[in-house]
Structure formats: structure tokens, C-alpha cells
N, C-alpha and C. Protein backbone atom coordinates (compact mmCIF):
# COMPACT_ATOMS: atom_id res chain seq x y z
N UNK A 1 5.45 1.33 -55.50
CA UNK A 1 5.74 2.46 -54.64
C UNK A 1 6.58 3.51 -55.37
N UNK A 2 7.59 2.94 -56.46
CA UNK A 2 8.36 4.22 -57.05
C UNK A 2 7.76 5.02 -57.98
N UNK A 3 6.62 4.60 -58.67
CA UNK A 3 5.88 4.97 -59.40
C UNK A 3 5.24 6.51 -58.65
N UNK A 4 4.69 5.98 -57.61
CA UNK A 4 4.12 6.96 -56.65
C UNK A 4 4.59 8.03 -56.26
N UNK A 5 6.08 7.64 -55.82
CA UNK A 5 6.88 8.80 -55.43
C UNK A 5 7.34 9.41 -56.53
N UNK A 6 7.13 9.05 -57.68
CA UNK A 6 7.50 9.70 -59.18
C UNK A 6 7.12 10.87 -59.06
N UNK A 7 5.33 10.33 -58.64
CA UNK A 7 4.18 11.18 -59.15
C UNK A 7 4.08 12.24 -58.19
N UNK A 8 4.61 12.17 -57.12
CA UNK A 8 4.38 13.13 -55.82
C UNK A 8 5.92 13.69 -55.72
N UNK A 9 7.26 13.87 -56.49
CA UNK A 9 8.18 14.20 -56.18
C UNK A 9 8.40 15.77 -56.86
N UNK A 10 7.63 16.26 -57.39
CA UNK A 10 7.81 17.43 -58.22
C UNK A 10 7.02 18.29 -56.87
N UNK A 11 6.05 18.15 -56.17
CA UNK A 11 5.94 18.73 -55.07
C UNK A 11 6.40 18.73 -54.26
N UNK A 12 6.92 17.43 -53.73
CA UNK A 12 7.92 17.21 -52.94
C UNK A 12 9.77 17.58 -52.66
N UNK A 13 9.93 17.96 -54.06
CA UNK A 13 11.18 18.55 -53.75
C UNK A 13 11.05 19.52 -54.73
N UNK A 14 9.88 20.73 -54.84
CA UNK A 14 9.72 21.84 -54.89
C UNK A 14 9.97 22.02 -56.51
N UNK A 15 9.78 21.82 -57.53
CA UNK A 15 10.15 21.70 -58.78
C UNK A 15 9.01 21.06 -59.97
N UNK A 16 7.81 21.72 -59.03
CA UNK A 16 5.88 21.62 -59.99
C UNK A 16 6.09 22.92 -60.45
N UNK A 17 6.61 23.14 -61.65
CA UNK A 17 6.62 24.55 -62.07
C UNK A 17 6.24 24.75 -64.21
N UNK A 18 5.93 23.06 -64.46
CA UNK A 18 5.42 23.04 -65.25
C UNK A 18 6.27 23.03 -66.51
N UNK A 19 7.91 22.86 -65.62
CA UNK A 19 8.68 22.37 -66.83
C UNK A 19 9.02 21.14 -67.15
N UNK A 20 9.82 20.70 -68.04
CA UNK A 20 10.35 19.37 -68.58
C UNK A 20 10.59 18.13 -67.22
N UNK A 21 10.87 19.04 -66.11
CA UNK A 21 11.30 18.38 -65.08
C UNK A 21 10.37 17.98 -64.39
N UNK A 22 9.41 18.44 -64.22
CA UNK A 22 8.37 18.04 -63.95
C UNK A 22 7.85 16.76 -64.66
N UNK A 23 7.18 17.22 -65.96
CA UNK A 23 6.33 16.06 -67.18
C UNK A 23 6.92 15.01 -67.19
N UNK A 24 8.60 15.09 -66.79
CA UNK A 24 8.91 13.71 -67.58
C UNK A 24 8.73 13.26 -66.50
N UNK A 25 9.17 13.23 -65.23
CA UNK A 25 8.88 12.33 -64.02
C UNK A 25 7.50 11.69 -63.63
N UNK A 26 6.54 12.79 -64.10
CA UNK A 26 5.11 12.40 -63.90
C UNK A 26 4.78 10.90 -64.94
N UNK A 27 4.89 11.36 -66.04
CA UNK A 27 5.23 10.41 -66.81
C UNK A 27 5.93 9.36 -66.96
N UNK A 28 6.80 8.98 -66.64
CA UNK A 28 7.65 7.79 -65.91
C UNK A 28 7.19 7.41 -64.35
N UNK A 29 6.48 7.92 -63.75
CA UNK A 29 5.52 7.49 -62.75
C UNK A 29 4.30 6.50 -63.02
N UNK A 30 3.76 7.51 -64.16
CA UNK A 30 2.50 6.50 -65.04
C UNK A 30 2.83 5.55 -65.57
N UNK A 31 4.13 5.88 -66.25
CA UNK A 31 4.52 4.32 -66.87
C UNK A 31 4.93 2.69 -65.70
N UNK A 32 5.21 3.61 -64.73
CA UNK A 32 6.22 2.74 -63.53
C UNK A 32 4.86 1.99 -62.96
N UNK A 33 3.60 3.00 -62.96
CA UNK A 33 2.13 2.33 -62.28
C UNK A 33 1.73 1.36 -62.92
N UNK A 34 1.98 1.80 -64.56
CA UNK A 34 1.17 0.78 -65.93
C UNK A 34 1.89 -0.44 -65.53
N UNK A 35 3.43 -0.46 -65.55
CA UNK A 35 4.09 -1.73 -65.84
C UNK A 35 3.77 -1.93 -64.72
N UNK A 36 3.65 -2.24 -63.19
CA UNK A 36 2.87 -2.93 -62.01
C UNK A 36 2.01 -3.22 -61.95
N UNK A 37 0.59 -2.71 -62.56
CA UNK A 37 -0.65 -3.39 -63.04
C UNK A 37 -0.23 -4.31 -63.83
N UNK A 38 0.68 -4.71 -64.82
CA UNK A 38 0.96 -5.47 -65.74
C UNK A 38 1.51 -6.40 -65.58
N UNK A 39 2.83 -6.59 -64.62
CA UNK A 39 3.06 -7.74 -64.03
C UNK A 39 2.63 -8.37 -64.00
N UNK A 40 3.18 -9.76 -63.71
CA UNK A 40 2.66 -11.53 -63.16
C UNK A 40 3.64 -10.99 -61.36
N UNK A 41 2.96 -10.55 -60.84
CA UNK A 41 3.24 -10.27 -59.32
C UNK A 41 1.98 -10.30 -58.53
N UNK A 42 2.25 -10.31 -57.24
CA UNK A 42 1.19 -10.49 -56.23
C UNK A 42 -0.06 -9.49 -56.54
N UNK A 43 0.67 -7.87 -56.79
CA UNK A 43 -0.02 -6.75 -56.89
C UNK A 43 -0.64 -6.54 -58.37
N UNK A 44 -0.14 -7.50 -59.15
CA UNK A 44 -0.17 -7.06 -60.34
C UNK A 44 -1.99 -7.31 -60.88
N UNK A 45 -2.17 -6.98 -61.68
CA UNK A 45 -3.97 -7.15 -62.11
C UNK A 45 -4.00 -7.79 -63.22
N UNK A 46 -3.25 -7.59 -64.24
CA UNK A 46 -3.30 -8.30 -65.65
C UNK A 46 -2.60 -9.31 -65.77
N UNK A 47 -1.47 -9.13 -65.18
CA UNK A 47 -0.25 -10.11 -65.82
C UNK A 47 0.49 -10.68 -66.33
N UNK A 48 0.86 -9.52 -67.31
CA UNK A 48 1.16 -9.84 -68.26
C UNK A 48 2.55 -10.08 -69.02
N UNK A 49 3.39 -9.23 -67.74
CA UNK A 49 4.71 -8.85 -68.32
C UNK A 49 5.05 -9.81 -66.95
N UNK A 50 6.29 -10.19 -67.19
CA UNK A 50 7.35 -11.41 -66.37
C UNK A 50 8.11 -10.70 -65.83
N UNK A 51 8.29 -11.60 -64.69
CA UNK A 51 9.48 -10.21 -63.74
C UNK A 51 10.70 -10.29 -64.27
N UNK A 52 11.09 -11.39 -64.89
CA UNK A 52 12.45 -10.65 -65.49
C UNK A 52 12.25 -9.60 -66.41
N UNK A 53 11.62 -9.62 -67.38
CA UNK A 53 11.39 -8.50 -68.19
C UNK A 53 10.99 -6.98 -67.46
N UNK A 54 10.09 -6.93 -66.49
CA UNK A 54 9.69 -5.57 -65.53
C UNK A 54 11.08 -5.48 -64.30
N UNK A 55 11.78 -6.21 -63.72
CA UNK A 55 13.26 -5.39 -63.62
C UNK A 55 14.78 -5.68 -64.89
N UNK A 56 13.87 -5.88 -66.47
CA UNK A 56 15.05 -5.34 -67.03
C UNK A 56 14.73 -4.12 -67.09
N UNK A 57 13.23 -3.74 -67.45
CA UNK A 57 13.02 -2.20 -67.83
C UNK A 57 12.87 -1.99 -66.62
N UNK A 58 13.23 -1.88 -65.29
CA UNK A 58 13.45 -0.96 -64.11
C UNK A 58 15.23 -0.16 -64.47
N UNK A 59 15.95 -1.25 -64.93
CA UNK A 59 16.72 -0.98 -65.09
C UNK A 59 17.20 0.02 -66.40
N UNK A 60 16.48 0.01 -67.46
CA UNK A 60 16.66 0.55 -68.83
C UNK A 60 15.85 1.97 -67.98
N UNK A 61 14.94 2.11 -66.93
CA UNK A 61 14.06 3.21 -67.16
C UNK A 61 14.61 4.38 -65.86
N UNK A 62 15.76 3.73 -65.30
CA UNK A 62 17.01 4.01 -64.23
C UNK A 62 17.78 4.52 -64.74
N UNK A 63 18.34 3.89 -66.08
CA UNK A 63 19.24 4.46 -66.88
C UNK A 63 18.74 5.82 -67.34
N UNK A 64 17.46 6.29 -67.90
CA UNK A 64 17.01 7.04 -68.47
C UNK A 64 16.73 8.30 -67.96
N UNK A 65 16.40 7.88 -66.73
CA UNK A 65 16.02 9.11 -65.16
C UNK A 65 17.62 9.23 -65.05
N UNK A 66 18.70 9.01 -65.33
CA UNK A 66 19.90 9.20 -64.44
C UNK A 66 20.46 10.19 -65.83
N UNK A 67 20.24 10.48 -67.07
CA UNK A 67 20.62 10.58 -67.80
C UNK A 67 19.84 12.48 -68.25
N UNK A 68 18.29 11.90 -68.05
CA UNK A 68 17.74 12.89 -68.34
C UNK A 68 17.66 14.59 -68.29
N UNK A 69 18.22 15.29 -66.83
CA UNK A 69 18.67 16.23 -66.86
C UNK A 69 19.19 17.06 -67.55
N UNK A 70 20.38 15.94 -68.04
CA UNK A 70 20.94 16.51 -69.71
C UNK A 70 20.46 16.66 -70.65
N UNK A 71 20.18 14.96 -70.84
CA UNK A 71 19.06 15.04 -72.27
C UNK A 71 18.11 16.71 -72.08
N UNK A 72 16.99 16.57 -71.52
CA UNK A 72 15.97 17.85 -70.95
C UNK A 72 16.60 19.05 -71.34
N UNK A 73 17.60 19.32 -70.24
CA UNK A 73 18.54 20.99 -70.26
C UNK A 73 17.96 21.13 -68.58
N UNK A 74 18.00 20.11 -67.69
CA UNK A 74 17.46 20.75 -66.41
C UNK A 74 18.37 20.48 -65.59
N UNK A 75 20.01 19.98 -65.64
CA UNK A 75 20.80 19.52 -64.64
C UNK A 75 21.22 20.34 -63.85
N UNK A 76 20.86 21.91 -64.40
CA UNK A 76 21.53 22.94 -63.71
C UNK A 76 20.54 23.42 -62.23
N UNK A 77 19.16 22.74 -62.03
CA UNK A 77 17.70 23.05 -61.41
C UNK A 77 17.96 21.65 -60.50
N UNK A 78 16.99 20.67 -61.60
CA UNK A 78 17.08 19.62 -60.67
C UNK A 78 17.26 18.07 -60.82
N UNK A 79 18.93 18.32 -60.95
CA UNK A 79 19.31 16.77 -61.27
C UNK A 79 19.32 15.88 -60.25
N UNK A 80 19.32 16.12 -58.38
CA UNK A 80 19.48 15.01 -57.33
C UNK A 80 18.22 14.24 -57.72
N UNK A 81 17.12 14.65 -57.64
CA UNK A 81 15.81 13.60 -57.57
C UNK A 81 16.13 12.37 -58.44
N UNK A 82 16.25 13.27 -59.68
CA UNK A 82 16.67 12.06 -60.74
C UNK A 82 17.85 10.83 -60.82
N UNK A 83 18.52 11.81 -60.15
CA UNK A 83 19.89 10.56 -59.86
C UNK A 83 19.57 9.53 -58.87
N UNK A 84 19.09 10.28 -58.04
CA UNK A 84 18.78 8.79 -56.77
C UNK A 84 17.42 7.96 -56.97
N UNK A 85 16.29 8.71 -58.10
CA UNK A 85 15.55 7.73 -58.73
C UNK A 85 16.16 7.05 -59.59
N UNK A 86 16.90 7.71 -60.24
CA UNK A 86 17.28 6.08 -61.63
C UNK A 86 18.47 5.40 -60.85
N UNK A 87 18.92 5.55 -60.18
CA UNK A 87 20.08 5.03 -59.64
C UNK A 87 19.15 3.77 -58.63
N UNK A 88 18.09 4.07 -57.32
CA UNK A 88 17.29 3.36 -56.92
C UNK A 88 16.77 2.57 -58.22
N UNK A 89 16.54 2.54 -59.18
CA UNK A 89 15.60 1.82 -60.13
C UNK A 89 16.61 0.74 -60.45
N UNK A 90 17.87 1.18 -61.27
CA UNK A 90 19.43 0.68 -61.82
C UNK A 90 19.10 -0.43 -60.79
N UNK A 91 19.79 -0.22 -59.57
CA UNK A 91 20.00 -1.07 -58.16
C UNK A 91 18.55 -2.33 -58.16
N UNK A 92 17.52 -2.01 -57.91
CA UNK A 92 16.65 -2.47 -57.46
C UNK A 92 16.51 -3.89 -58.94
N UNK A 93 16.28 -3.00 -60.34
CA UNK A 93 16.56 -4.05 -60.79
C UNK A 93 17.09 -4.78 -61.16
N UNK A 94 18.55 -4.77 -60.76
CA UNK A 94 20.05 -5.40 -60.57
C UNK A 94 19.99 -6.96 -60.01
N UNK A 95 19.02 -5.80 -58.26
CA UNK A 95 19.69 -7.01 -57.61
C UNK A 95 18.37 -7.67 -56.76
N UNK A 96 17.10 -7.22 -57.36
CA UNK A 96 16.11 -8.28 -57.49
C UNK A 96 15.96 -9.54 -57.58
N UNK A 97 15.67 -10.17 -56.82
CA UNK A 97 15.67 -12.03 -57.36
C UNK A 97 14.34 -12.04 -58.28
N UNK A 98 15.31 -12.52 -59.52
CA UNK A 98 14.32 -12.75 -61.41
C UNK A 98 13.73 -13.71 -61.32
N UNK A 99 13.28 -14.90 -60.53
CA UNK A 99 12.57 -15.73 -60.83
C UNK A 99 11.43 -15.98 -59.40
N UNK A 100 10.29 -15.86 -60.04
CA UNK A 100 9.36 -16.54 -58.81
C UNK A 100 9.57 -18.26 -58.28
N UNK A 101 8.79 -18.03 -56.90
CA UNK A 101 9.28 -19.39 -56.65
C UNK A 101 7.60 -20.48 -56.84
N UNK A 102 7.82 -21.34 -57.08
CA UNK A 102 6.24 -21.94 -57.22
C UNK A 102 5.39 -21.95 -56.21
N UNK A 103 6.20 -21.59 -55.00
CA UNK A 103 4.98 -21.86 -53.92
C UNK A 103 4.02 -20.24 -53.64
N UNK A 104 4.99 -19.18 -53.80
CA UNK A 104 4.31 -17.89 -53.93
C UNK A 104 4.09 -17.82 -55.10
N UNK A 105 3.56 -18.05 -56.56
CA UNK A 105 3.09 -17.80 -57.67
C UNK A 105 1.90 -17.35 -57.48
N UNK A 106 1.64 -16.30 -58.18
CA UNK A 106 -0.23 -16.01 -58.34
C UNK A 106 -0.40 -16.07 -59.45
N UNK A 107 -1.63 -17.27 -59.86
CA UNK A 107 -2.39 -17.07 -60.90
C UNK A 107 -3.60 -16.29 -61.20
């Protein structure tokens, strides 16, 4: 789902204007979709990556959205989206439970 709202938030909070602020979110959307196809999760299709590893990089890719504004040069436009996405990402893969249990496993 965060992937999604990645991809739909540059319209959504008015800021599709074809700058940095835009691309990178779209792009960290695609990546947020790739690594969920990739998972060993219910939703996942391939399975390839382990959930501890897909909420460490929720968390490394939280850090990166919370940061980026600066990095970019866009904090002065539009740094909220980004903060409460990487900050939601930070959180989520914090305090995720890292291990599946055997009876919900999908092979």
C-alpha cells in the first residue's frame, strides 16, 4: 500500500510538476512495489527477500525519504509528504513482528 501512495502522492498533495520531488518519490514507490513482489509474504509473487531483510530496508528507505528534501534542494516546497512517509516507513519497520509464524507461512 505505501508503495502506491508513493506513486499517487505527487498529485495528491499537488507537487506533479516534474521536479526532483516528484521522480524521487515515484521511484521509491517502484522500488517499495518491486520489494513486495519480492517478498516471502502472503502478497508476495517471487519470494525472495525475507521479512526481516524487507522491514530492514523499510527502514533504511524511511531514513532516506526523511532526509531527502535536503539532499534534493526541495525542503523549502515539499518536505511534509516526505517526513510522514519515511517516518511511517522508520515506524512500520521498527515495530513489525520479523519473524513469520509456521502456521501462516506461504510457500
Amino acid at each position: 500500500m505505501s508503495g502506491i501512495l508513493f506513486l499517487a502522492s505527487p498529485w495528491l498533495f499537488k507537487y506533479n510538476n516534474g521536479t526532483a520531488a516528484q521522480w524521487v518519490i515515484i521511484i521509491m514507490g517502484c522500488l517499495l512495489l518491486l520489494m513486495a513482489i519480492f517478498t516471502n509474504y502472503e502478497a508476495g509473487v517471487v519470494k525472495q527477500i525475507s521479512i526481516p531483510t524487507h522491514l530492514t530496508l523499510d527502514v533504511y528507505t524511511g531514513a532516506f525519504l526523511i532526509i531527502t528534501p535536503w539532499l534534493f534542494g526541495f525542503s523549502d516546497s515539499t518536505r511534509w509528504p516526505y517526513l510522514a512517509f519515511g517516518l511511517f516507513e522508520v515506524f512500520a519497520g521498527r515495530l513489525t513482528k520479523k519473524f513469520q509464524d509456521a502456521r501462516t507461512s506461504f510457500s
